[in-house]
N, C-alpha and C. Protein backbone atom coordinates (compact mmCIF):
# COMPACT_ATOMS: atom_id res chain seq x y z
N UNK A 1 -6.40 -14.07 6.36
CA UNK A 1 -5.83 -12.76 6.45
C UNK A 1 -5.13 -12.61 7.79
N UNK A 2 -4.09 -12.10 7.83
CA UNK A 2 -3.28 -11.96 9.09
C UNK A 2 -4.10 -10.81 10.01
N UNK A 3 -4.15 -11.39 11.35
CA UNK A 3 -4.35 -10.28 12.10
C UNK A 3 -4.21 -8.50 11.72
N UNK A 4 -5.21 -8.26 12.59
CA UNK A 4 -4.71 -6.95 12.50
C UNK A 4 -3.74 -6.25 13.54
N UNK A 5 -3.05 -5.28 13.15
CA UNK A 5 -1.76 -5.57 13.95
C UNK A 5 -1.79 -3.41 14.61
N UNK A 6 -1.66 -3.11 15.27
CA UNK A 6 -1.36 -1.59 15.28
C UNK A 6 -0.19 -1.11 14.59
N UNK A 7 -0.22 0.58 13.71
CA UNK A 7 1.06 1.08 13.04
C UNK A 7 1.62 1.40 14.04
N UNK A 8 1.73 1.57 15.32
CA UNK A 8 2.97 1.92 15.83
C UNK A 8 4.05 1.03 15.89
N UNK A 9 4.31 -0.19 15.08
CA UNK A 9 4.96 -1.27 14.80
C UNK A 9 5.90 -1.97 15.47
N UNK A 10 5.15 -1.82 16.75
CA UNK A 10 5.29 -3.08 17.81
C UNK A 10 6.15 -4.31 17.90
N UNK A 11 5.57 -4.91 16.42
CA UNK A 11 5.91 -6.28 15.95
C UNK A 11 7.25 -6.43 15.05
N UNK A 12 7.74 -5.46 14.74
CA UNK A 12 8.82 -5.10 14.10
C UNK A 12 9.44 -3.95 14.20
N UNK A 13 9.48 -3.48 15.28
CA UNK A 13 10.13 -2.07 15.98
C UNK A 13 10.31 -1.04 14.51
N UNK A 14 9.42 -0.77 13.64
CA UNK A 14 9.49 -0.20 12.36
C UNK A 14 8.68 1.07 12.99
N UNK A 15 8.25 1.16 13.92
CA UNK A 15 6.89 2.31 14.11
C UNK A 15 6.84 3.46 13.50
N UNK A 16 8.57 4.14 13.77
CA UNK A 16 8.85 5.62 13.11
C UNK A 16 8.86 5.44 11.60
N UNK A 17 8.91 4.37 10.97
CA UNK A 17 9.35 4.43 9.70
C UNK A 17 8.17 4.27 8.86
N UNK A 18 6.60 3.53 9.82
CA UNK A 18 5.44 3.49 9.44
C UNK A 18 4.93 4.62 9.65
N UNK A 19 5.11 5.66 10.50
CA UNK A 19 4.77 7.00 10.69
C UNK A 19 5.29 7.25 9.49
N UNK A 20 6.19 7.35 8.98
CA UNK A 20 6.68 8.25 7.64
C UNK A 20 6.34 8.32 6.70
N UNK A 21 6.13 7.09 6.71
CA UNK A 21 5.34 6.44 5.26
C UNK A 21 3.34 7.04 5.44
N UNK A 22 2.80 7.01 6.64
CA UNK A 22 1.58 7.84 7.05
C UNK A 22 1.61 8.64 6.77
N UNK A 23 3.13 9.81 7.03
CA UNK A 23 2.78 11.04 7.64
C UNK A 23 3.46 11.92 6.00
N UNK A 24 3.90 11.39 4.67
CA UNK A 24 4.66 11.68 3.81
C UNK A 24 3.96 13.10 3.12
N UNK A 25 4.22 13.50 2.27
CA UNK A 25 3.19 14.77 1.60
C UNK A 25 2.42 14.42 0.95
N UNK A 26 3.21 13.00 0.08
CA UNK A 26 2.22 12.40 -0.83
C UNK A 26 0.78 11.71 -0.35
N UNK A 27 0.68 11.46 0.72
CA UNK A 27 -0.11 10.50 1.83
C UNK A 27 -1.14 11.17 2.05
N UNK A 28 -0.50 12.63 2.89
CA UNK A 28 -1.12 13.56 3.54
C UNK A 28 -2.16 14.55 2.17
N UNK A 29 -1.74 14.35 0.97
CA UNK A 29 -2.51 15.24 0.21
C UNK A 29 -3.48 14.04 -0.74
N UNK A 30 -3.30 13.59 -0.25
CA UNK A 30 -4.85 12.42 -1.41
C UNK A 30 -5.06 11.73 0.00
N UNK A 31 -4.95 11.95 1.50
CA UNK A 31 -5.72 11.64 2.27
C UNK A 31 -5.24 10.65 2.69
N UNK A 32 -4.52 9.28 2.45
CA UNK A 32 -4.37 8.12 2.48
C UNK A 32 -3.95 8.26 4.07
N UNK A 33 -4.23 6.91 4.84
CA UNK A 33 -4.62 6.42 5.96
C UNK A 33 -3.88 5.36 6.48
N UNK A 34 -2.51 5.00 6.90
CA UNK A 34 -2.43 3.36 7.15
C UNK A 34 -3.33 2.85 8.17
N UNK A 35 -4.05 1.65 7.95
CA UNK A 35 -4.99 1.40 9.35
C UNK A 35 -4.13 -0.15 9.64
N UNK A 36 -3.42 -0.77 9.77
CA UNK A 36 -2.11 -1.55 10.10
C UNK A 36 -1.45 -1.86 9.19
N UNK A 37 0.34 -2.64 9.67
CA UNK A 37 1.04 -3.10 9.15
C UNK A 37 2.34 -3.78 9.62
N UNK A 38 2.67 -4.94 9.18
CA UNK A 38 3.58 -5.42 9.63
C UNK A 38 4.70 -6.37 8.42
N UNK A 39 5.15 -7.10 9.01
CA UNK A 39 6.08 -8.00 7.84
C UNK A 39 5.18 -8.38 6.42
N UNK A 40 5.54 -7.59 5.58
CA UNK A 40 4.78 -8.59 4.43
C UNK A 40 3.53 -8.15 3.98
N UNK A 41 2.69 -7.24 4.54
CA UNK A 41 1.24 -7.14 5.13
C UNK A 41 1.27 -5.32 5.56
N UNK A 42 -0.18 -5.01 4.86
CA UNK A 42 0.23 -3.40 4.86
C UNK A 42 -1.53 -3.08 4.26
N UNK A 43 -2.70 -2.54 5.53
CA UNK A 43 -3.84 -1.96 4.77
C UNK A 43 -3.96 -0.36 5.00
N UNK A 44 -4.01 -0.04 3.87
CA UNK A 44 -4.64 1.64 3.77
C UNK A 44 -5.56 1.85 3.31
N UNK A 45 -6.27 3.18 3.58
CA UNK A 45 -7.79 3.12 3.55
C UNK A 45 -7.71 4.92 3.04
N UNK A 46 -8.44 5.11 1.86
CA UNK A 46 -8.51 6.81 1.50
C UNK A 46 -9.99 7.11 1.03
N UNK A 47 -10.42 8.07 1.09
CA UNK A 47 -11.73 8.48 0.35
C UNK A 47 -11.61 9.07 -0.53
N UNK A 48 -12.29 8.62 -2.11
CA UNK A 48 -12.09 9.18 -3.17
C UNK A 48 -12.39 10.84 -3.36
N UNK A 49 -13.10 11.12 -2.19
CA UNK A 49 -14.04 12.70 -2.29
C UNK A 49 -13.09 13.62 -2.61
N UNK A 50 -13.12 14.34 -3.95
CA UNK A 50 -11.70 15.31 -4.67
C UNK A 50 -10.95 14.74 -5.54
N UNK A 51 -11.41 13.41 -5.77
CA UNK A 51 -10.15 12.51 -6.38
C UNK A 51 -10.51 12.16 -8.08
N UNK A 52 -12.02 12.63 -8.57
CA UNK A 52 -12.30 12.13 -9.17
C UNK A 52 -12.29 12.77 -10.96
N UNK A 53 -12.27 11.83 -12.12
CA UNK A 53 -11.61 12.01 -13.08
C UNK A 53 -13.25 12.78 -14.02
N UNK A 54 -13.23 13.34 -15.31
CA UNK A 54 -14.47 13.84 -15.49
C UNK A 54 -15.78 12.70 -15.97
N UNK A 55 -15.46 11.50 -15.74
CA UNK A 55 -16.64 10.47 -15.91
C UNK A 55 -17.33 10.41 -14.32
N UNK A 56 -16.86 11.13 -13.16
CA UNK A 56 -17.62 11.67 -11.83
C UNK A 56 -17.12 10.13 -10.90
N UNK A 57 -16.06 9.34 -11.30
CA UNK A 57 -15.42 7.97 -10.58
C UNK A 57 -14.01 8.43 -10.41
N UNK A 58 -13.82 7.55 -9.77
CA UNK A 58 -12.38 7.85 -8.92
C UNK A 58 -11.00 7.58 -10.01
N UNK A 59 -10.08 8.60 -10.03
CA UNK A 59 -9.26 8.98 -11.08
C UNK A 59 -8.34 7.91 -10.84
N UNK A 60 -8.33 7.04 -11.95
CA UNK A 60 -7.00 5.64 -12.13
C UNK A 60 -5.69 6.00 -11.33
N UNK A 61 -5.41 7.30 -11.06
CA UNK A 61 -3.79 7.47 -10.73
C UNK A 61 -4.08 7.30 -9.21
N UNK A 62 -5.47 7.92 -9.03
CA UNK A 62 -5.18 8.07 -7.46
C UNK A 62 -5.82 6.36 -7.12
N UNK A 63 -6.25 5.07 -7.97
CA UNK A 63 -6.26 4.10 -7.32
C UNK A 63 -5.09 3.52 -7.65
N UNK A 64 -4.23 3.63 -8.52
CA UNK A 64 -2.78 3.14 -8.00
C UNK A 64 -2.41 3.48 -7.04
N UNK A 65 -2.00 5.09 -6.88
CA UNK A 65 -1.05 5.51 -5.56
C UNK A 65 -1.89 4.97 -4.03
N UNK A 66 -2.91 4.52 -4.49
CA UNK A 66 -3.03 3.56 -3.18
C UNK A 66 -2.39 2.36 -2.80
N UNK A 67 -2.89 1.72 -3.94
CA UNK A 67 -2.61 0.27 -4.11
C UNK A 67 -0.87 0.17 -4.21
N UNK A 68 0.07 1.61 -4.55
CA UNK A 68 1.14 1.47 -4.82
C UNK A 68 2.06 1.83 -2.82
N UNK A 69 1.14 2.65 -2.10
CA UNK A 69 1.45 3.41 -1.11
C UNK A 69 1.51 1.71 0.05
N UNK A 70 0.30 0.64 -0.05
CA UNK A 70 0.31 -0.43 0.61
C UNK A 70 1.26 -1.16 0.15
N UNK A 71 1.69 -1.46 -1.09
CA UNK A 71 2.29 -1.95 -1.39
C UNK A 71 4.16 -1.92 -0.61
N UNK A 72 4.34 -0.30 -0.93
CA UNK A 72 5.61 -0.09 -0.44
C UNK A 72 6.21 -0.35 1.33
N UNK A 73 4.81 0.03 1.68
CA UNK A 73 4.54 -0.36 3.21
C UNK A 73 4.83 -1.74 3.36
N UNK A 74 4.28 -2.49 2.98
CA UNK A 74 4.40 -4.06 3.29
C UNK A 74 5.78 -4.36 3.03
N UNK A 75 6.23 -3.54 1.93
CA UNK A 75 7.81 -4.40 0.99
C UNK A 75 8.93 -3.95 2.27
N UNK A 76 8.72 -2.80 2.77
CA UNK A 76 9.45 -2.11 4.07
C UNK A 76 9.30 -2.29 4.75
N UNK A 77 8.49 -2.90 5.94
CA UNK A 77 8.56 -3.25 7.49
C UNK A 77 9.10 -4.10 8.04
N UNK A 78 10.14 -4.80 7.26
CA UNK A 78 10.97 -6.24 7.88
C UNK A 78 12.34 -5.70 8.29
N UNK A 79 12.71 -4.01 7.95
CA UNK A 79 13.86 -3.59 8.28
C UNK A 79 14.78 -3.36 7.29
N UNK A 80 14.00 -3.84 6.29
CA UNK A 80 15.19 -3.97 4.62
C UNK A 80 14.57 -3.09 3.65
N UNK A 81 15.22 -2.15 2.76
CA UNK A 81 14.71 -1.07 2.39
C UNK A 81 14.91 -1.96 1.28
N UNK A 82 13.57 -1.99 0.11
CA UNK A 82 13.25 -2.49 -1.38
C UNK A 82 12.34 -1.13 -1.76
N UNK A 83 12.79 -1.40 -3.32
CA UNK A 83 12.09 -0.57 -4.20
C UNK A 83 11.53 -1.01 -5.07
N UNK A 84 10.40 -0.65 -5.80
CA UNK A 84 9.42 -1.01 -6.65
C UNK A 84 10.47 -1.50 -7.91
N UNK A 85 10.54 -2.55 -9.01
CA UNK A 85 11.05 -2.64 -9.74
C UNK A 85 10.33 -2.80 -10.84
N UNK A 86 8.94 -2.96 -10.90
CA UNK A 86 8.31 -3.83 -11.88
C UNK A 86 6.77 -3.63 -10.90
N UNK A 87 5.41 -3.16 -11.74
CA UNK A 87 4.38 -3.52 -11.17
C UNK A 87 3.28 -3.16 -12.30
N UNK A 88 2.27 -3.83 -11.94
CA UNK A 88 1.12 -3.70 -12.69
C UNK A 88 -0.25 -3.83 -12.19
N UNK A 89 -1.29 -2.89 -12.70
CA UNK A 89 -2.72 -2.91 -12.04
C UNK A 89 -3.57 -2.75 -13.02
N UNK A 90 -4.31 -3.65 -12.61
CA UNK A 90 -6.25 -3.82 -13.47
C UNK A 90 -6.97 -3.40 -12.79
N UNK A 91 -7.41 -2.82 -13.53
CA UNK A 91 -8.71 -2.28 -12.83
C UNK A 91 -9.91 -2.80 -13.08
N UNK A 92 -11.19 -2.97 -12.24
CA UNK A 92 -12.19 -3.86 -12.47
C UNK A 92 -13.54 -3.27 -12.60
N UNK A 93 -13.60 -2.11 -11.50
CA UNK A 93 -14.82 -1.67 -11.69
C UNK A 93 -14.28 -0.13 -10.90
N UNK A 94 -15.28 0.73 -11.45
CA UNK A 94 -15.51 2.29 -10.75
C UNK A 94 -15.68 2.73 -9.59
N UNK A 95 -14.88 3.19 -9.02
CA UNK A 95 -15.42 4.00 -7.26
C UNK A 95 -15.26 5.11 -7.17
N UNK A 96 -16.34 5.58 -6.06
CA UNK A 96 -16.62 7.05 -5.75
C UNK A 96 -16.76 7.16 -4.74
N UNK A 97 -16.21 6.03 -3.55
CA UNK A 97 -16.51 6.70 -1.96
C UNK A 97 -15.39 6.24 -1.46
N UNK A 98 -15.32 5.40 -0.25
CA UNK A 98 -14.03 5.02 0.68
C UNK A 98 -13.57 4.08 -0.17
N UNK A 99 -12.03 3.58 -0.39
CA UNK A 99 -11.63 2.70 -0.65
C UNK A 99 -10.53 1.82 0.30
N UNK A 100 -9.93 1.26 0.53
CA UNK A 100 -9.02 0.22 1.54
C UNK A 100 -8.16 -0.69 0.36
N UNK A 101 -6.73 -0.59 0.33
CA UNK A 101 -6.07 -1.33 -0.22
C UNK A 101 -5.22 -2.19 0.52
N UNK A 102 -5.40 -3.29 0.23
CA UNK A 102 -4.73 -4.65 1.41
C UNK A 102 -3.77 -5.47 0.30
N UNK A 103 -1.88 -4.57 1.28
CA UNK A 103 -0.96 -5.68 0.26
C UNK A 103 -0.83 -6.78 1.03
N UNK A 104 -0.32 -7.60 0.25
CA UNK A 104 0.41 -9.13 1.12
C UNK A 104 1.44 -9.51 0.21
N UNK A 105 2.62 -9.77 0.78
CA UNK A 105 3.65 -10.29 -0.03
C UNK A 105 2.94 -12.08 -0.14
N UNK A 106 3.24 -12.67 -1.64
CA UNK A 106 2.93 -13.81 -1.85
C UNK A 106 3.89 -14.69 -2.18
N UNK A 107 5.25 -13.70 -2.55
CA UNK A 107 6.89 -14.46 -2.57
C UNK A 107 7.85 -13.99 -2.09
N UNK A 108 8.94 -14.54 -2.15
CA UNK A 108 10.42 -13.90 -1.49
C UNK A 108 10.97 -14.78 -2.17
N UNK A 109 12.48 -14.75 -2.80
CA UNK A 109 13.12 -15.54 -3.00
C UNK A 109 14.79 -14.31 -2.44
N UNK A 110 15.02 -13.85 -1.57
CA UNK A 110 15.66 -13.39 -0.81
C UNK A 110 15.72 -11.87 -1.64
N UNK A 111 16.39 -11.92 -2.81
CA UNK A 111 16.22 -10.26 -3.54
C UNK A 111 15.11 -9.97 -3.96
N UNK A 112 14.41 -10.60 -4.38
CA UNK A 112 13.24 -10.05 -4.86
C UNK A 112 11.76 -10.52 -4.15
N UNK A 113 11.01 -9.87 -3.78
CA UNK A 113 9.81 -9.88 -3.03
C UNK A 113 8.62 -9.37 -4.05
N UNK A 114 7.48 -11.13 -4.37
CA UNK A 114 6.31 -10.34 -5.07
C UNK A 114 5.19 -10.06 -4.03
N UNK A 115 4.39 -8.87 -4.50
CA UNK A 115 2.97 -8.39 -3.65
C UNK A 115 2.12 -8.55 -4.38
N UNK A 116 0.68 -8.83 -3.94
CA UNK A 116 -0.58 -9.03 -4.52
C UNK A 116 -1.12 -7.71 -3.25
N UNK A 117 -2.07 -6.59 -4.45
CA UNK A 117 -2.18 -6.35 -3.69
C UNK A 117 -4.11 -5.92 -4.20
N UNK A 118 -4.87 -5.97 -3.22
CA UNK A 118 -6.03 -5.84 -3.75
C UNK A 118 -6.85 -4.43 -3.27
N UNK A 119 -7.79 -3.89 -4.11
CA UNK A 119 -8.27 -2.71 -3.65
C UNK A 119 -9.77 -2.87 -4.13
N UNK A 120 -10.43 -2.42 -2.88
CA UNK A 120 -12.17 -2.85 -2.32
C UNK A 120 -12.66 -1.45 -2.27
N UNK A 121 -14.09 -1.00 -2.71
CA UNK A 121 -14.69 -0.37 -2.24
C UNK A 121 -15.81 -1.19 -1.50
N UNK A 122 -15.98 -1.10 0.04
CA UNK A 122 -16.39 -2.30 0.50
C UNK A 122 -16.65 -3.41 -0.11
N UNK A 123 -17.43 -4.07 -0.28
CA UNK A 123 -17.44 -5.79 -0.98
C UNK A 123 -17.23 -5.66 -2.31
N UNK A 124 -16.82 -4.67 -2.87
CA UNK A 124 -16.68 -4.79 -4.43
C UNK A 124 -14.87 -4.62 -4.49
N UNK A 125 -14.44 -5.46 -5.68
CA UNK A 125 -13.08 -5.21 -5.85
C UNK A 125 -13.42 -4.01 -7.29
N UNK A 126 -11.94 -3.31 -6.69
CA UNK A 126 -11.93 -2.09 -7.58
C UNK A 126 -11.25 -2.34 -8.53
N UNK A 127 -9.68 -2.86 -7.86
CA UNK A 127 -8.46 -3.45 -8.60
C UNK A 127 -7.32 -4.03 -7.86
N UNK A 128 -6.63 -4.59 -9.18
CA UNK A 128 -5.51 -6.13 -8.66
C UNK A 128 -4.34 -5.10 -9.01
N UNK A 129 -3.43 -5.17 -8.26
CA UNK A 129 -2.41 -4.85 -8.40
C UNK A 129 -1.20 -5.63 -7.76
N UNK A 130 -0.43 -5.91 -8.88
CA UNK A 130 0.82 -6.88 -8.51
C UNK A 130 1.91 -6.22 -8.47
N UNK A 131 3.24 -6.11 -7.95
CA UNK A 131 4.16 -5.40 -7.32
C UNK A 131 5.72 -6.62 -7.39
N UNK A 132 6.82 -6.13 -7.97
CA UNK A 132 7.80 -7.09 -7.46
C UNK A 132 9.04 -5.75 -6.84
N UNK A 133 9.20 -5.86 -5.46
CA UNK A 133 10.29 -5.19 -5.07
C UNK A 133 11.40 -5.64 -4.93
N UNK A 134 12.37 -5.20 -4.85
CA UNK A 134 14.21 -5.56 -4.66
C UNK A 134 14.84 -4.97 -3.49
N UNK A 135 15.39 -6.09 -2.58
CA UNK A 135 15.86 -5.72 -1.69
C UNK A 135 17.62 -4.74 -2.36
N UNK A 136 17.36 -3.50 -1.69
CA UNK A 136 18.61 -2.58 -2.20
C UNK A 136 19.75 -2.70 -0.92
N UNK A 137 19.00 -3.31 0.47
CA UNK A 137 20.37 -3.20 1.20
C UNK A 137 19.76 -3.15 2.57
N UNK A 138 20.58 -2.63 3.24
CA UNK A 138 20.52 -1.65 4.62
C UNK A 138 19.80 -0.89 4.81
N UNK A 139 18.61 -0.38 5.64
CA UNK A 139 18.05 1.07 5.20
C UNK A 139 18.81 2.01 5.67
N UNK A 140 18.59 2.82 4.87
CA UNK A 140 18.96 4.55 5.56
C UNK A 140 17.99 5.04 6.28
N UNK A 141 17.53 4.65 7.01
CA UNK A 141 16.16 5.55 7.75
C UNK A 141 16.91 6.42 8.81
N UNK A 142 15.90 7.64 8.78
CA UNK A 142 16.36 8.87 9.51
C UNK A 142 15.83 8.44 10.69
């Protein structure tokens, strides 16, 4: 596993753009957390507490938009704005407390970038989620 790296993104002068992605509405209202990120590589960390579906476990949408929130992080910090084109998640087992989703890009073939991305409630995997983004260009970042 790659180091852990600080979001103020140091390592890829991305810092403001990892703030954004932290600081978004969507982020800010299901709690989600970046705890680092850099090229390729992107962990967030949320607590299910509010999140949960009426079987009293953590509601399937809100463990994608995790697993989907690391994902986008990682596909973005090299300076090149990609968008989700294609993704899919299994789910493995039930959670009801903290969770941490850790992407890692596992390909590039220059347009298209795949992610593996995995989601733990400590030592237990929750779910696999795979990701292929497309580089669209230039970013527009504000």
């Amino acid at each position: 596993m790659p180091p852990e790296t600080p979001t103020d993104g140091t390592d890829t002068g991305n810092g403001a753009y990892i703030a954004a992605f932290d600081d978004s509405e969507f982020a800010r209202l299901l709690g989600m957390k970046i705890v680092s990120a850099h090229d390729g590589y992107a962990k967030v960390v949320m607590d299910c507490t509010g999140k949960m579906n009426p079987h009293a476990v953590a509601h399937g949408g809100v463990i994608f938009a995790l697993a989907d929130q690391a994902f986008g992080i990682a596909a973005n910090c090299a300076g090149i704005d990609r968008v989700a084109v294609s993704v899919h998640i299994q789910y493995i087992a039930p959670a009801t407390g903290s969770l941490e989703a850790i992407a890692e890009r596992v390909a590039d073939n220059g347009m298209y970038s795949s992610f593996r991305v995995m989601v733990h409630e400590g030592n237990r995997v929750i779910a696999e989620f795979d990701g292929i983004a497309l580089d669209v260009g230039t970013p527009t970042r504000r």
